[in-house]
Structures are given as C-alpha cells and as structure tokens.
PDB file of N, CA and C in Angstrom:
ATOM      1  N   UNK A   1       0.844  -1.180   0.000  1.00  0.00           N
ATOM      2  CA  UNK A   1       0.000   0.000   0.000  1.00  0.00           C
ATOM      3  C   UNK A   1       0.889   1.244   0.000  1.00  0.00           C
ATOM      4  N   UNK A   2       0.315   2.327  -0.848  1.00  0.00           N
ATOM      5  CA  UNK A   2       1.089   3.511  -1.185  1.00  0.00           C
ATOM      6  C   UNK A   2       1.585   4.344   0.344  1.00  0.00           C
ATOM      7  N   UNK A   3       2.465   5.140   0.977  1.00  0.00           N
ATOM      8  CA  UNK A   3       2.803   5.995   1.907  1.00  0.00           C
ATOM      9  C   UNK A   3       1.495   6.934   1.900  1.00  0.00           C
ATOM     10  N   UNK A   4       1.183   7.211   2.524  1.00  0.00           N
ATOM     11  CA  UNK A   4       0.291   8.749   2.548  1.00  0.00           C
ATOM     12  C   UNK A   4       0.912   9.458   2.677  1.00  0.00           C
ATOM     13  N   UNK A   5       0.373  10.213   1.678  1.00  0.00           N
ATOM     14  CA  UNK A   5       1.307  11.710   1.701  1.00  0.00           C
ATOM     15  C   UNK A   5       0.876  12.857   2.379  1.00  0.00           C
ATOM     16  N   UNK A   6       2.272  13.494   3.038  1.00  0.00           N
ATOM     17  CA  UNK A   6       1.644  14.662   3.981  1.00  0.00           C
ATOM     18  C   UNK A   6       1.345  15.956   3.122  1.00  0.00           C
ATOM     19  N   UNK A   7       0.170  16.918   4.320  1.00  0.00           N
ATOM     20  CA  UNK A   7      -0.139  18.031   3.295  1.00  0.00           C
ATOM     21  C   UNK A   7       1.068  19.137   2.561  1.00  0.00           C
ATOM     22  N   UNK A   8       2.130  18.989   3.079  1.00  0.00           N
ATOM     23  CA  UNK A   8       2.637  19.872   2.332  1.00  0.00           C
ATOM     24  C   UNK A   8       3.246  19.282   0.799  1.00  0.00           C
ATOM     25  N   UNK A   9       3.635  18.171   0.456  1.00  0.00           N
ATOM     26  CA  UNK A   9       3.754  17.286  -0.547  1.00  0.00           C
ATOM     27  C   UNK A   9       2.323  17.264  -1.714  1.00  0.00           C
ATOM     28  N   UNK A  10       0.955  17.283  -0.692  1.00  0.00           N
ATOM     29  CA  UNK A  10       0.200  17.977  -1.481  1.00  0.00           C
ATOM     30  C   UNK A  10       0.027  18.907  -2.356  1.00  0.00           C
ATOM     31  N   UNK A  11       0.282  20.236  -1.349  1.00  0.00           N
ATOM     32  CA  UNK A  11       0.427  21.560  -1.568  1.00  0.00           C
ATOM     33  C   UNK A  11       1.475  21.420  -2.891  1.00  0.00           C
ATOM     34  N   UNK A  12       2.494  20.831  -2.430  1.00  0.00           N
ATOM     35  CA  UNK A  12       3.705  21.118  -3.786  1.00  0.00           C
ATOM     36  C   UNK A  12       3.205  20.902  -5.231  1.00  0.00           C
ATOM     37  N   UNK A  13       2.439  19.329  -4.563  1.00  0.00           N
ATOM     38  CA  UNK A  13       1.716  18.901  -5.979  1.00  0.00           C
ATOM     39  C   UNK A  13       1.090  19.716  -6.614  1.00  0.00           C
ATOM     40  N   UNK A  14       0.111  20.421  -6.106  1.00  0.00           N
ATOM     41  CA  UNK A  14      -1.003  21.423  -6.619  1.00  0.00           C
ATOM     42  C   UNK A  14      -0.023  23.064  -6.894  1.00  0.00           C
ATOM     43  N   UNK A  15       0.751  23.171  -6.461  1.00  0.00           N
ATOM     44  CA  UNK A  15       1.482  24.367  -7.102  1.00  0.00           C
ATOM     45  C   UNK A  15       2.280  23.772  -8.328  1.00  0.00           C
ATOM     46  N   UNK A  16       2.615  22.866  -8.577  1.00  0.00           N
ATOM     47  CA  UNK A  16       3.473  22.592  -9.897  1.00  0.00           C
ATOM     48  C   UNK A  16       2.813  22.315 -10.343  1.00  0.00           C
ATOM     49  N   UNK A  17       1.422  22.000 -10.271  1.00  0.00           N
ATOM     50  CA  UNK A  17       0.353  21.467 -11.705  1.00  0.00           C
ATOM     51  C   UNK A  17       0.181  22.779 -11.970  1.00  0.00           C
ATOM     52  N   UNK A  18      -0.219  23.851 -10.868  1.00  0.00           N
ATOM     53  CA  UNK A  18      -0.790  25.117 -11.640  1.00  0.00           C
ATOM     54  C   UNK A  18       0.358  25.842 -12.108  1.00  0.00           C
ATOM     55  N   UNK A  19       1.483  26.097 -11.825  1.00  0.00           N
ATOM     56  CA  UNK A  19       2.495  25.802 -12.655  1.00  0.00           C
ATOM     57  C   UNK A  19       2.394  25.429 -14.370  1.00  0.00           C
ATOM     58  N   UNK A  20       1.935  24.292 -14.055  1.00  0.00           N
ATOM     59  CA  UNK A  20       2.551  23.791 -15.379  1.00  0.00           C
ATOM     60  C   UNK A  20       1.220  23.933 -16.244  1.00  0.00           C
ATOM     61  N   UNK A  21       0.000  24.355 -15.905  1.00  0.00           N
ATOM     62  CA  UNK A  21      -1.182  24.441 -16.408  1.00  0.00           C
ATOM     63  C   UNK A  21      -1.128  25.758 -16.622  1.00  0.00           C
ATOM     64  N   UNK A  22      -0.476  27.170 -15.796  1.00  0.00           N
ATOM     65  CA  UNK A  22      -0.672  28.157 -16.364  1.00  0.00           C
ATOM     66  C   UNK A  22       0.817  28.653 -17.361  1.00  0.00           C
ATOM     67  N   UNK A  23       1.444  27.577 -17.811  1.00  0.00           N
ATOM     68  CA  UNK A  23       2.544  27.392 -19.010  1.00  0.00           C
ATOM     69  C   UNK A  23       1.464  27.039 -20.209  1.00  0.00           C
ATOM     70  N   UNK A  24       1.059  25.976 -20.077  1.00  0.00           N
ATOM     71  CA  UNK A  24       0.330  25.387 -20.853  1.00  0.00           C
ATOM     72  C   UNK A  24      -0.609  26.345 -21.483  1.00  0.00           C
ATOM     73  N   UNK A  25      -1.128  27.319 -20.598  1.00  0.00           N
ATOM     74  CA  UNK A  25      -2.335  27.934 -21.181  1.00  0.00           C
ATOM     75  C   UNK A  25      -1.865  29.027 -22.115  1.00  0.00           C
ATOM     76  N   UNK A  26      -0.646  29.488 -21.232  1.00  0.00           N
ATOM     77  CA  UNK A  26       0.640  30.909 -21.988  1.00  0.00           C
ATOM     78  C   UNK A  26       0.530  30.466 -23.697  1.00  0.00           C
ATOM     79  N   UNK A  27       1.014  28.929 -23.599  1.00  0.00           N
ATOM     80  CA  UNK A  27       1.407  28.544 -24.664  1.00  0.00           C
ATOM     81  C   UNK A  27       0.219  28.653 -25.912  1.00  0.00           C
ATOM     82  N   UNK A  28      -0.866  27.764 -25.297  1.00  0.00           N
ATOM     83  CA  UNK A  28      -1.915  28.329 -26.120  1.00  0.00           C
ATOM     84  C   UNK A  28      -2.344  29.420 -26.632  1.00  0.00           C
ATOM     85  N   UNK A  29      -2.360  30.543 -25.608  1.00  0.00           N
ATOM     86  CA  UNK A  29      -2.797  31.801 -26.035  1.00  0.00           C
ATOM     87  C   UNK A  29      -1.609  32.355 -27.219  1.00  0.00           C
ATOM     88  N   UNK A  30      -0.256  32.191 -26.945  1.00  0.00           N
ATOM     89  CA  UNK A  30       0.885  32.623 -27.947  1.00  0.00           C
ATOM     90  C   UNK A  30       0.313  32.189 -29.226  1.00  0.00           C
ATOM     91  N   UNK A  31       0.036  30.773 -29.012  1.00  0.00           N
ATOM     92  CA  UNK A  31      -0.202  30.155 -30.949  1.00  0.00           C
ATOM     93  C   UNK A  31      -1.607  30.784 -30.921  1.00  0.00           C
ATOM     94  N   UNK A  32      -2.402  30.907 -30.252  1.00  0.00           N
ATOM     95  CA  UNK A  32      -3.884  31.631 -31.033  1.00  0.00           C
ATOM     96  C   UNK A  32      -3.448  32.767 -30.960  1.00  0.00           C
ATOM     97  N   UNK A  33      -2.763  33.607 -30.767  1.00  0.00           N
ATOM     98  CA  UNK A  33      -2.676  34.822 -31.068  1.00  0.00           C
ATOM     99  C   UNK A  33      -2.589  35.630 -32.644  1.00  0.00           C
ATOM    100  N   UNK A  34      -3.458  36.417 -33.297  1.00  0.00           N
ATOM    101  CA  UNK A  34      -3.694  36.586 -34.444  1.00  0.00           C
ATOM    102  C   UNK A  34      -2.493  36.927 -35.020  1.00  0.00           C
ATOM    103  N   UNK A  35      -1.785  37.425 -34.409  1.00  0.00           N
ATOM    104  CA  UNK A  35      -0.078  37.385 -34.900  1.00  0.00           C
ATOM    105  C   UNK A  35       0.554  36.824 -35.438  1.00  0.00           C
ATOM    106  N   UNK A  36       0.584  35.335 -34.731  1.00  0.00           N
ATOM    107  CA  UNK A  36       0.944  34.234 -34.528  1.00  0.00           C
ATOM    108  C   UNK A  36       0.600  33.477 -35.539  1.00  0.00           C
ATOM    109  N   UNK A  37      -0.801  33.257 -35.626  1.00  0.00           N
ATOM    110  CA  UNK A  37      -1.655  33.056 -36.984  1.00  0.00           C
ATOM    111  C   UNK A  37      -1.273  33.130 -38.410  1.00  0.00           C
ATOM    112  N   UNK A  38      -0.961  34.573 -38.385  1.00  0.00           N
ATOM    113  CA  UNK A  38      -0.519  35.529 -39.623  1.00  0.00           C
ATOM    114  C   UNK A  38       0.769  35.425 -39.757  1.00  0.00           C
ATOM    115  N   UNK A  39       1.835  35.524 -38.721  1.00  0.00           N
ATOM    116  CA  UNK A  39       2.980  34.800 -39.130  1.00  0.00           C
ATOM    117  C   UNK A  39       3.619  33.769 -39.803  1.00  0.00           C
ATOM    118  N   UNK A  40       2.878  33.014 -38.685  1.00  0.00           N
ATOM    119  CA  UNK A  40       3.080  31.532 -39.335  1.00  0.00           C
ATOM    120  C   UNK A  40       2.680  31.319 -40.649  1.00  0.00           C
ATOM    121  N   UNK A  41       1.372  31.392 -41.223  1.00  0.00           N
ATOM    122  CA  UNK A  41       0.693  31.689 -42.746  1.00  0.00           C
ATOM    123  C   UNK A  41       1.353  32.347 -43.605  1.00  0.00           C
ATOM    124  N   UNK A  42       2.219  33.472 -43.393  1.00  0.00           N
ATOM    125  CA  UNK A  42       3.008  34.479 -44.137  1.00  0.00           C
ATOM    126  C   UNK A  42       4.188  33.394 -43.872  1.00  0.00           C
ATOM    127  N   UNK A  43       4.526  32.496 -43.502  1.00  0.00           N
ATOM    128  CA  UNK A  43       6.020  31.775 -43.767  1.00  0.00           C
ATOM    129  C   UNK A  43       5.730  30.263 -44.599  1.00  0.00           C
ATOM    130  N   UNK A  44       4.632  29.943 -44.087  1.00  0.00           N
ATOM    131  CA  UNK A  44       3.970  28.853 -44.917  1.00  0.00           C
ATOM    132  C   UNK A  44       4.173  29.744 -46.363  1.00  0.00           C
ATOM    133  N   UNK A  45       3.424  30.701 -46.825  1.00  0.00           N
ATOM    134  CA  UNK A  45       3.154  31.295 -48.709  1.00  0.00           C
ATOM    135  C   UNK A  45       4.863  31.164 -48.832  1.00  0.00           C
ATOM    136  N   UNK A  46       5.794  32.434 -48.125  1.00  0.00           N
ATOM    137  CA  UNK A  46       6.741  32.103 -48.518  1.00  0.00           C
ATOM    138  C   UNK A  46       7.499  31.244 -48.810  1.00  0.00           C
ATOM    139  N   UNK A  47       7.381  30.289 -48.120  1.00  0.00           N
ATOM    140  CA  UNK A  47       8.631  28.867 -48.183  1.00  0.00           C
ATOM    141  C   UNK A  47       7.479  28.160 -49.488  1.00  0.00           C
ATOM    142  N   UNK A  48       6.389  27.927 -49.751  1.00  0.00           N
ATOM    143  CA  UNK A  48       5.809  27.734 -51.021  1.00  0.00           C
ATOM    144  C   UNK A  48       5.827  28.590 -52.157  1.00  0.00           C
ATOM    145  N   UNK A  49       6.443  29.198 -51.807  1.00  0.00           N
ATOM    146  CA  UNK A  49       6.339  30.812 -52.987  1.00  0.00           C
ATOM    147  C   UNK A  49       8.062  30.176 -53.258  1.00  0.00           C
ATOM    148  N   UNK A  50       9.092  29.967 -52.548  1.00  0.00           N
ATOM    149  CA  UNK A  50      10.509  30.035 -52.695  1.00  0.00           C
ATOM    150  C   UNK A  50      10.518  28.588 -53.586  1.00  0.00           C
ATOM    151  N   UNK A  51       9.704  27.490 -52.967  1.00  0.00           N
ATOM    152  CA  UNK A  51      10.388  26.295 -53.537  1.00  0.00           C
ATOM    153  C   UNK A  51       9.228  26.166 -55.283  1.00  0.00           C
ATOM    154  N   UNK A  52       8.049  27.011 -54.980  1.00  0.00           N
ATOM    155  CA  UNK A  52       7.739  26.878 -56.764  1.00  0.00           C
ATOM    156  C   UNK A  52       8.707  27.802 -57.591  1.00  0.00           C
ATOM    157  N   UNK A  53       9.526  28.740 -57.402  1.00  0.00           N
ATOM    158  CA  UNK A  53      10.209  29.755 -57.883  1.00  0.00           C
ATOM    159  C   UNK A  53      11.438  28.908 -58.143  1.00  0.00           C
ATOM    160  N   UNK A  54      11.823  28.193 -56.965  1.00  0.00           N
ATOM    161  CA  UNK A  54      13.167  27.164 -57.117  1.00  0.00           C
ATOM    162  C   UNK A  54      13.088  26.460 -58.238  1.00  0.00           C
ATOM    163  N   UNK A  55      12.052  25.871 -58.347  1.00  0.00           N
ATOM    164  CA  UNK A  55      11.462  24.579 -58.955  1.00  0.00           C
ATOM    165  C   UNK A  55      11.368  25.401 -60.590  1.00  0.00           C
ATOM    166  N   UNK A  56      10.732  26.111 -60.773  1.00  0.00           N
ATOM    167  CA  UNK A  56      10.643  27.330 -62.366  1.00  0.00           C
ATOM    168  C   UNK A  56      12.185  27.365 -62.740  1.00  0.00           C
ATOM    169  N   UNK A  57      12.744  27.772 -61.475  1.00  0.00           N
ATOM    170  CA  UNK A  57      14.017  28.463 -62.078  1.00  0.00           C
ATOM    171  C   UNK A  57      15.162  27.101 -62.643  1.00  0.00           C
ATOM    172  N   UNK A  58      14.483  26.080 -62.142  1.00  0.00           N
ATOM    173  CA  UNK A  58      15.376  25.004 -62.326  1.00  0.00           C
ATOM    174  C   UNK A  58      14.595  24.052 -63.889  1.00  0.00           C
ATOM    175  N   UNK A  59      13.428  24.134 -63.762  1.00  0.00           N
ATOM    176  CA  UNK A  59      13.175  23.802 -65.167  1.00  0.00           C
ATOM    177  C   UNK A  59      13.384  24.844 -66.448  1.00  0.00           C
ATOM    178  N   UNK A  60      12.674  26.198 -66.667  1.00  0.00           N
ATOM    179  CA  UNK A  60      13.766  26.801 -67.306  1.00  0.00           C
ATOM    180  C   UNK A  60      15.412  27.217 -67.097  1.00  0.00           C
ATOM    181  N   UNK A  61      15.777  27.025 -66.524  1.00  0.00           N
ATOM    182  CA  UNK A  61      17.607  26.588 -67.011  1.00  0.00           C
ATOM    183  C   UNK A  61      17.875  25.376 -67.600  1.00  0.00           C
ATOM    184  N   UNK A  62      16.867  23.945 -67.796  1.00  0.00           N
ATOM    185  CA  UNK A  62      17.173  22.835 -68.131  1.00  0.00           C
ATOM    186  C   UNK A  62      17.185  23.146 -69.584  1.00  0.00           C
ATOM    187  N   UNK A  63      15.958  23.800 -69.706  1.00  0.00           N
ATOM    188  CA  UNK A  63      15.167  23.932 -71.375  1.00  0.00           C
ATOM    189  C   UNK A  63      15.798  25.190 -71.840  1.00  0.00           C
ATOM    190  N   UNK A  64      16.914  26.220 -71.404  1.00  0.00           N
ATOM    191  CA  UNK A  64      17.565  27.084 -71.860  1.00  0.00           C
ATOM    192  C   UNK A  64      18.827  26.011 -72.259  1.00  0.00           C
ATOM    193  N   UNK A  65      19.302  25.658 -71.161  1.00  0.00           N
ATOM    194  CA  UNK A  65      20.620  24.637 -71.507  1.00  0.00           C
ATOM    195  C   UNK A  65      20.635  23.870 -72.806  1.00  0.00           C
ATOM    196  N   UNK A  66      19.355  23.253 -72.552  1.00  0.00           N
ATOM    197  CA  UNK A  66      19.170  21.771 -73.776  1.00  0.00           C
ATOM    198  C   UNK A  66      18.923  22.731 -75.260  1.00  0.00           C
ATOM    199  N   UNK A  67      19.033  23.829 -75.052  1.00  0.00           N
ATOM    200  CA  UNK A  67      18.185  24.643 -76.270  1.00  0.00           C
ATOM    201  C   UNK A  67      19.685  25.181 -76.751  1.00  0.00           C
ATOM    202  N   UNK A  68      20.461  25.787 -76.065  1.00  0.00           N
ATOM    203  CA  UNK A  68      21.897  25.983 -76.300  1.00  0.00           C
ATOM    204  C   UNK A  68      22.743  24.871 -76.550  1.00  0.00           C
ATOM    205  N   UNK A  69      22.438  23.579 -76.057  1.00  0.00           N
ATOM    206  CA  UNK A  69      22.994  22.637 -76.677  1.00  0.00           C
ATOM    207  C   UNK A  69      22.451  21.902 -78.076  1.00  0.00           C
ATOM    208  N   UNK A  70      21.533  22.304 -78.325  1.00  0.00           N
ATOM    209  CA  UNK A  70      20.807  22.187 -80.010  1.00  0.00           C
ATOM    210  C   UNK A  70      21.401  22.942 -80.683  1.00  0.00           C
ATOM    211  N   UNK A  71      22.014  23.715 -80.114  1.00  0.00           N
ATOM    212  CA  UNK A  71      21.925  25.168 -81.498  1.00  0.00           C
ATOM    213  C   UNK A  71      23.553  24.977 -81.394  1.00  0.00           C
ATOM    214  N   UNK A  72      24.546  23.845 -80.860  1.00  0.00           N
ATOM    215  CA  UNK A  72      26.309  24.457 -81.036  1.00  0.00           C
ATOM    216  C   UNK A  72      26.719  23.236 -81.061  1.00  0.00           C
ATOM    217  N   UNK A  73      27.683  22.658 -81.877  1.00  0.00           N
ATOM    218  CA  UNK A  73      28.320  21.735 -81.980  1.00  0.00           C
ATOM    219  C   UNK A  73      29.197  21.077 -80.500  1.00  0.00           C
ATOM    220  N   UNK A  74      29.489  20.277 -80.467  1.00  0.00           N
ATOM    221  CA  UNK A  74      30.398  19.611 -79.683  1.00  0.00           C
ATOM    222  C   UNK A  74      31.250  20.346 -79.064  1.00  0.00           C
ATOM    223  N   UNK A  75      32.000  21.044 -80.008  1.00  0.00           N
ATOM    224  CA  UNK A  75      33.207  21.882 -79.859  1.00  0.00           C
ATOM    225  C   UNK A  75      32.850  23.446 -79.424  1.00  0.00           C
ATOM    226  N   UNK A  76      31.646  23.647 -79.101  1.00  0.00           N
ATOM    227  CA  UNK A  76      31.109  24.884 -79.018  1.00  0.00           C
ATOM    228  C   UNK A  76      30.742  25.882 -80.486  1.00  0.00           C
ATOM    229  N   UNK A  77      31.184  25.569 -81.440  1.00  0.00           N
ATOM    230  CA  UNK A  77      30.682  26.433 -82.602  1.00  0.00           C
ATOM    231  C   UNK A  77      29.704  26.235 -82.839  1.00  0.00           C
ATOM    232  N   UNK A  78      28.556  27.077 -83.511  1.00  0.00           N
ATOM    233  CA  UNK A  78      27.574  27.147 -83.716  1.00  0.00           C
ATOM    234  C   UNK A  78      26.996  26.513 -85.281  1.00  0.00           C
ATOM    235  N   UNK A  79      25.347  25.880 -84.984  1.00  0.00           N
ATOM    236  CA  UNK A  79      24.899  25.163 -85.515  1.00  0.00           C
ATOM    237  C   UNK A  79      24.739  25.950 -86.946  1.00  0.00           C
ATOM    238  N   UNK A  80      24.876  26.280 -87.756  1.00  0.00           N
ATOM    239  CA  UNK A  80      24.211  26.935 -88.578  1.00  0.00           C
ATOM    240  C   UNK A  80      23.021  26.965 -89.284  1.00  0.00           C
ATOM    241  N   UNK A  81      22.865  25.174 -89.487  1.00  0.00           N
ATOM    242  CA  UNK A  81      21.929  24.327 -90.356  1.00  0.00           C
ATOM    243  C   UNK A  81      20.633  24.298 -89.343  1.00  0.00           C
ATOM    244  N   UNK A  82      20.778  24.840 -87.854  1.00  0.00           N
ATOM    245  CA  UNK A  82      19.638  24.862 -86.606  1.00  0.00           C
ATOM    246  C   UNK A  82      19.242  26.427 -86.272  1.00  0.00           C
ATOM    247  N   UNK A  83      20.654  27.423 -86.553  1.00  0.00           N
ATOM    248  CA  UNK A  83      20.032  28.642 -85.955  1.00  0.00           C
ATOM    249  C   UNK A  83      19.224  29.810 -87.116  1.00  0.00           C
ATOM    250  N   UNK A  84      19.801  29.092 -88.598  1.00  0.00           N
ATOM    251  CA  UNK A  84      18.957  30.253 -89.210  1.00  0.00           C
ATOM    252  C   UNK A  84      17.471  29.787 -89.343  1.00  0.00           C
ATOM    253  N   UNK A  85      16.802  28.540 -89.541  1.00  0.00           N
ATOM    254  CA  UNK A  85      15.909  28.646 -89.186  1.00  0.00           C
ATOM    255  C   UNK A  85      14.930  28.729 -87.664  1.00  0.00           C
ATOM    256  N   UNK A  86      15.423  28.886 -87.080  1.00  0.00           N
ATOM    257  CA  UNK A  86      14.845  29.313 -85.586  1.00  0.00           C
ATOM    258  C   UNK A  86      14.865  31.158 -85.617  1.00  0.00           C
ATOM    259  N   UNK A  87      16.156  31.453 -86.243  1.00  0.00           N
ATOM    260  CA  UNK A  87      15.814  32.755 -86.430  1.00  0.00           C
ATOM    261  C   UNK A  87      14.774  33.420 -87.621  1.00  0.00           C
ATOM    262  N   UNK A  88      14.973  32.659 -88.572  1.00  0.00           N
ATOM    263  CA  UNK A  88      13.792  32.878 -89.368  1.00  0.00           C
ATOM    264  C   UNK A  88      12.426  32.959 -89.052  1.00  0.00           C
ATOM    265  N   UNK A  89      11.815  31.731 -88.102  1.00  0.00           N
ATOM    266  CA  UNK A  89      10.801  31.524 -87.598  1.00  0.00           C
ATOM    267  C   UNK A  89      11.052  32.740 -85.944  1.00  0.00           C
ATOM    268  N   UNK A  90      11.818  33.296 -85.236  1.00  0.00           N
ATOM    269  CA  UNK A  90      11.497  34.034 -84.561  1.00  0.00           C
ATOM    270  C   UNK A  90      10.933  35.433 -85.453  1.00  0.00           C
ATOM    271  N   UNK A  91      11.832  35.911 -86.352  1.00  0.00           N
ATOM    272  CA  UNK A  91      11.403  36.981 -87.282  1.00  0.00           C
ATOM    273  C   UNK A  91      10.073  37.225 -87.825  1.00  0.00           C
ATOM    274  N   UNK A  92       9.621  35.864 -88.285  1.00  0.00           N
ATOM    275  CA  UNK A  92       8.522  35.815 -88.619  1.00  0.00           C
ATOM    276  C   UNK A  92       7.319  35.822 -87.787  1.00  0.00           C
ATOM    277  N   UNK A  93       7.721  35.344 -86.569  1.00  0.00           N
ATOM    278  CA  UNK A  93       6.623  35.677 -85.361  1.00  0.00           C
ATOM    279  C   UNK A  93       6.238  37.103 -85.170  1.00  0.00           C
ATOM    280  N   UNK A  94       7.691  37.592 -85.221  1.00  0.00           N
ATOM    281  CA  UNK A  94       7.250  39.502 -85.145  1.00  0.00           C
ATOM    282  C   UNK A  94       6.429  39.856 -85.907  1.00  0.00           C
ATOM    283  N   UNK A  95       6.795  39.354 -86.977  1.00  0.00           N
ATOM    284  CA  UNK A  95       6.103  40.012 -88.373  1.00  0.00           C
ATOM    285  C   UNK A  95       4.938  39.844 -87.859  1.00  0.00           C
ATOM    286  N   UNK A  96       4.163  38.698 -87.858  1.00  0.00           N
ATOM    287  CA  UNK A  96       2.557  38.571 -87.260  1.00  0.00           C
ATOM    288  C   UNK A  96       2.436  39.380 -86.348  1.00  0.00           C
ATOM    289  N   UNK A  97       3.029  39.617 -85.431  1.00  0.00           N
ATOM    290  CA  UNK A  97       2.695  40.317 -83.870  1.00  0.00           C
ATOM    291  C   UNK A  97       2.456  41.643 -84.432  1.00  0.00           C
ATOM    292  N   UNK A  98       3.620  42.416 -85.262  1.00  0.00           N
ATOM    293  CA  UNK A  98       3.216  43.288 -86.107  1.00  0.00           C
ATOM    294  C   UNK A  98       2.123  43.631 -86.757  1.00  0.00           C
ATOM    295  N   UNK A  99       2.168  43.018 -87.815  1.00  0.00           N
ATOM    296  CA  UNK A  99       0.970  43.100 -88.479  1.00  0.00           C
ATOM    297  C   UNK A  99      -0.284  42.859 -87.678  1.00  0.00           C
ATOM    298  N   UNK A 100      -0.755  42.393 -86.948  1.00  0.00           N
ATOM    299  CA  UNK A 100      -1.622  42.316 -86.108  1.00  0.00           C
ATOM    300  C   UNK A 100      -2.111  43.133 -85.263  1.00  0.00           C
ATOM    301  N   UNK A 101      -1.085  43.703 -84.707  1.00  0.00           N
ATOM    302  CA  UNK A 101      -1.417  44.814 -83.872  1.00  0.00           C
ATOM    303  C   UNK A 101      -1.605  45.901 -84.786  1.00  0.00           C
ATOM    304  N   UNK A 102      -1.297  46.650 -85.689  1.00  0.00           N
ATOM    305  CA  UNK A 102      -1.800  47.465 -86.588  1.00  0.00           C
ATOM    306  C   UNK A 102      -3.252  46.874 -87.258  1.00  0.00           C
ATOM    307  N   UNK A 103      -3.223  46.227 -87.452  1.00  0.00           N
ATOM    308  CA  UNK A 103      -5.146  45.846 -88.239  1.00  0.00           C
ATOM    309  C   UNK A 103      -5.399  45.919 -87.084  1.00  0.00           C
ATOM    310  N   UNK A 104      -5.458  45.808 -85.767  1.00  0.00           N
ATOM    311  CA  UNK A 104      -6.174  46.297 -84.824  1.00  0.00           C
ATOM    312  C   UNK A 104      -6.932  47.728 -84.376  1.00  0.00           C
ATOM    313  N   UNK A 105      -5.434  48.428 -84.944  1.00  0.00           N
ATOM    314  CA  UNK A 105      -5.285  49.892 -84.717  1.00  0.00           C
ATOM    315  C   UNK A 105      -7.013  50.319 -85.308  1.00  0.00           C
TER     316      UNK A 105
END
C-alpha cells in the first residue's frame, strides 16, 4: 500500500500542476494569437512561394541549356543548319505580332 502523503507534498503537488497548467495555457494563447496566426501563414506562402520559384528556375535553365545545346556543336561552334531557321521563324513571329497589332489599330 502507497505511503500517505503529507499536506505539504500535497500543496507542492497542486502548485506545480498550476504551474505547469498556467505554461500550458501561456502557450496556447501565444499560438492563437492573431499574430501568430498571420505569421506563421506568411512563412507557410513564402517557403511555397521560394520552392515553386526554385522549382521554375530550375526547369527553365534545363530547357535554356538543352536549347543551347541544339543550337552548337560539340566543340562549341555554332549550328548553322539549326540557328537560321529558328531565327527565321522568330522573325517571322514579329512580323505577325506586327501586323496584327496594326489591323487592330
């Protein structure tokens, strides 16, 4: 059978629960605090805002790379038989964009 405990062992008990119950409650009120809320939410967008931006910046550099490696030989000189028509067909895009926007006018 357990010792009985005297009242001041009581007493201790009941001051370190309220103790540790008015931590507990601190703590709660900190995270509900609308601050707190809004903080946290404003670091959540960011760190999702950083790693889709990561993630963009890392697929266009793949498709810039692979696009510079279409257009230059081995040795680094350039394709000729690849870049005049890509430049042709960029030129010609203007031209439409051009012309287009004037028949608008």
């Amino acid at each position: 059978m357990p010792e009985a405990r005297t009242p001041a062992q009581i007493e201790a008990d009941i001051v370190r629960r309220r103790d540790q119950l008015a931590e507990t409650l601190d703590e709660i009120g900190v995270r509900l605090h609308p601050k707190t809320i809004v903080g946290d939410a404003k670091a959540k967008v960011a760190s999702t805002v950083d790693q889709t931006a990561g993630r963009a910046f890392v697929a266009v550099n793949r498709v810039v790379t692979d696009v510079k490696d279409g257009l230059r030989h081995e040795d680094g000189s350039p394709r000729v038989e690849r870049i005049v028509p890509v430049a042709l067909l960029a030129v010609g895009l203007v031209g439409l964009l051009v012309v287009s926007a004037r028949r608008k006018r």
